[in-house]
Protein backbone atom coordinates (compact mmCIF):
# COMPACT_ATOMS: atom_id res chain seq x y z
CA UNK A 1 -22.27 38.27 -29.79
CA UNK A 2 -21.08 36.85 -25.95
CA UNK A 3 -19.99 33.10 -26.48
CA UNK A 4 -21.72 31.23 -23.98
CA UNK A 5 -20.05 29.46 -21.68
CA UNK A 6 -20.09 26.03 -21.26
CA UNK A 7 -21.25 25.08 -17.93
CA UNK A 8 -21.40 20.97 -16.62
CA UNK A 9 -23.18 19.45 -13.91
CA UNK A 10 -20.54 16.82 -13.62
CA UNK A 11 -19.72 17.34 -10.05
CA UNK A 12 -15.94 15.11 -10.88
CA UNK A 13 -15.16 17.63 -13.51
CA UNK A 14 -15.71 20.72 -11.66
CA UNK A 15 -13.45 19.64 -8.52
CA UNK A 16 -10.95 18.54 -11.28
CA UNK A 17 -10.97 21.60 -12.51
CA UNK A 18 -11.22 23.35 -9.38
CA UNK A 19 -8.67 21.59 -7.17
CA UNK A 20 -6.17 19.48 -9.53
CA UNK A 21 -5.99 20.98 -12.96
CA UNK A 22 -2.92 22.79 -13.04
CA UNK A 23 -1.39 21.58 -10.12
CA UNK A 24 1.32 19.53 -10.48
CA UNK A 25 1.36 18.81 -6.79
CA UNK A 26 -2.16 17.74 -6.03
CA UNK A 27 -2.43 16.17 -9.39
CA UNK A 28 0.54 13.99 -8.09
CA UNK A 29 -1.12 13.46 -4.61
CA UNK A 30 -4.24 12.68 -6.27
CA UNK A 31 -2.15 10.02 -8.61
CA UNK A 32 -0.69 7.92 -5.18
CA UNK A 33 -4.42 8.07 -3.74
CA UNK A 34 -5.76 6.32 -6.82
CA UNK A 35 -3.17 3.88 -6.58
CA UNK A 36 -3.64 3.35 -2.85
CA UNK A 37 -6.97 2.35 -3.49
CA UNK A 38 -6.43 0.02 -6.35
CA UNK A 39 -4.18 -1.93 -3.87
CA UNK A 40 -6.70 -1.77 -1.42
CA UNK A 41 -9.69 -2.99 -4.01
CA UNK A 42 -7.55 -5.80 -4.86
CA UNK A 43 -7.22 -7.38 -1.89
CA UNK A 44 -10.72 -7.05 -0.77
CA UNK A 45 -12.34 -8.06 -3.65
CA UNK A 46 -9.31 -11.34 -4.09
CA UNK A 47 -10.11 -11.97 -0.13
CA UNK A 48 -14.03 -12.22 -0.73
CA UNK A 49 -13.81 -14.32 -3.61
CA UNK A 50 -11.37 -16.80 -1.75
CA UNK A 51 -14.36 -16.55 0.67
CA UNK A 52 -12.23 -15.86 3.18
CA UNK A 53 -12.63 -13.18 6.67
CA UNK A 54 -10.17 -10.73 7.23
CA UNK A 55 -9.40 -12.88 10.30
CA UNK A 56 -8.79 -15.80 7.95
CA UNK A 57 -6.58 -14.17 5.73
CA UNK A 58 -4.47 -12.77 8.63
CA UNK A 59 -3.74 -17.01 9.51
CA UNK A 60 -2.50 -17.29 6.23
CA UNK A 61 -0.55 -14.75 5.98
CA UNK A 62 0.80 -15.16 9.40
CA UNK A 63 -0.28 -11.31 11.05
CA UNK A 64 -3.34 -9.95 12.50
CA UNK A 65 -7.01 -9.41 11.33
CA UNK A 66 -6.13 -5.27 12.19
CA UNK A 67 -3.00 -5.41 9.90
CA UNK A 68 -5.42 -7.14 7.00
CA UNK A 69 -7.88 -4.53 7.69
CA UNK A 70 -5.53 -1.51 7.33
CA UNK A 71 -4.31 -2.86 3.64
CA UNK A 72 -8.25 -2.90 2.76
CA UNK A 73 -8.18 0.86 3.90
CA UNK A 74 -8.07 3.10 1.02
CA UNK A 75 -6.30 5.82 2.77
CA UNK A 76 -2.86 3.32 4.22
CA UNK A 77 0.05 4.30 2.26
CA UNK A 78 2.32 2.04 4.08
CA UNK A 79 2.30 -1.30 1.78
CA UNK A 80 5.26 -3.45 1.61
CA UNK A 81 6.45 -5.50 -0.93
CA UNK A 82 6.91 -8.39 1.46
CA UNK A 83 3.91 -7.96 3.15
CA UNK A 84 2.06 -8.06 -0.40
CA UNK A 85 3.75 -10.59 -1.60
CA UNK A 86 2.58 -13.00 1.57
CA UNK A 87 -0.68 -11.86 0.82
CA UNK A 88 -0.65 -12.96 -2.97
CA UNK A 89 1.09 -16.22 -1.98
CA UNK A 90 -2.03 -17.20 1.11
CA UNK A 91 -3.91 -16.52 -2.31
CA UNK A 92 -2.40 -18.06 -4.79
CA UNK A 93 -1.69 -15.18 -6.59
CA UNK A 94 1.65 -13.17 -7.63
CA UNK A 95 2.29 -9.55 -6.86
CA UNK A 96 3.71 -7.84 -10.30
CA UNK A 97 5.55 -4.94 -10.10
CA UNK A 98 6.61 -2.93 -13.44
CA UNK A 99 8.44 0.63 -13.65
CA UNK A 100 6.61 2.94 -16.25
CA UNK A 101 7.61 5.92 -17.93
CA UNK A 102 6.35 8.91 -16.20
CA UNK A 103 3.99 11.26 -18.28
CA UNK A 104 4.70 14.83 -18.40
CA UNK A 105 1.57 15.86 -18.46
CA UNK A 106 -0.88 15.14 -16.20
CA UNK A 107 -4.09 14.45 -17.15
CA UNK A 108 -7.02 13.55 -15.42
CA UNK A 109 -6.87 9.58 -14.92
């Protein structure tokens, strides 16, 4: 008797299976893109709540509305700790940064 196979319609799972699983290399890449984002996410979303325009932030801060707008883009890899850290500040927040174990494996986040 064939086992069947087990097929999914969840379109995330089959590119992670596809494209990432098994490569070490694009699982990595795919790693520094989520994180990319997450910085990016945060400031946005800790910007709106302060109620507060890109423009307005870049006063703060002390730079320009483009350089504000390029942190809120998912796909800059260029952050500095300084830079983030002026940010936090013009929002009353703190920028935390902790070095974790790396995992081994690498499983689908």
């Amino acid at each position: 008797m064939r086992k069947k196979s087990h097929k999914t319609s969840d379109a995330v799972d089959v590119l992670h299976r596809r494209y990432i699983q098994g490569s070490r290399t694009r699982a990595e890449s795919l790693k520094i893109e989520r994180e990319n984002l997450s910085i990016a996410e945060q400031i946005h979303t800790l910007r709106t709540q302060a109620g507060l325009s890109q423009k307005q932030l870049a006063a703060k801060v002390g730079t320009t509305q483009s350089v504000i707008s390029r942190l809120e883009d998912a796909d800059y890899d260029g952050h500095s700790l300084v830079m983030l850290r002026r940010i936090a500040s013009a929002l009353h927040q703190k920028v935390e940064v902790r070095f974790l174990p790396e995992d081994a494996r690498y499983t689908r986040v």
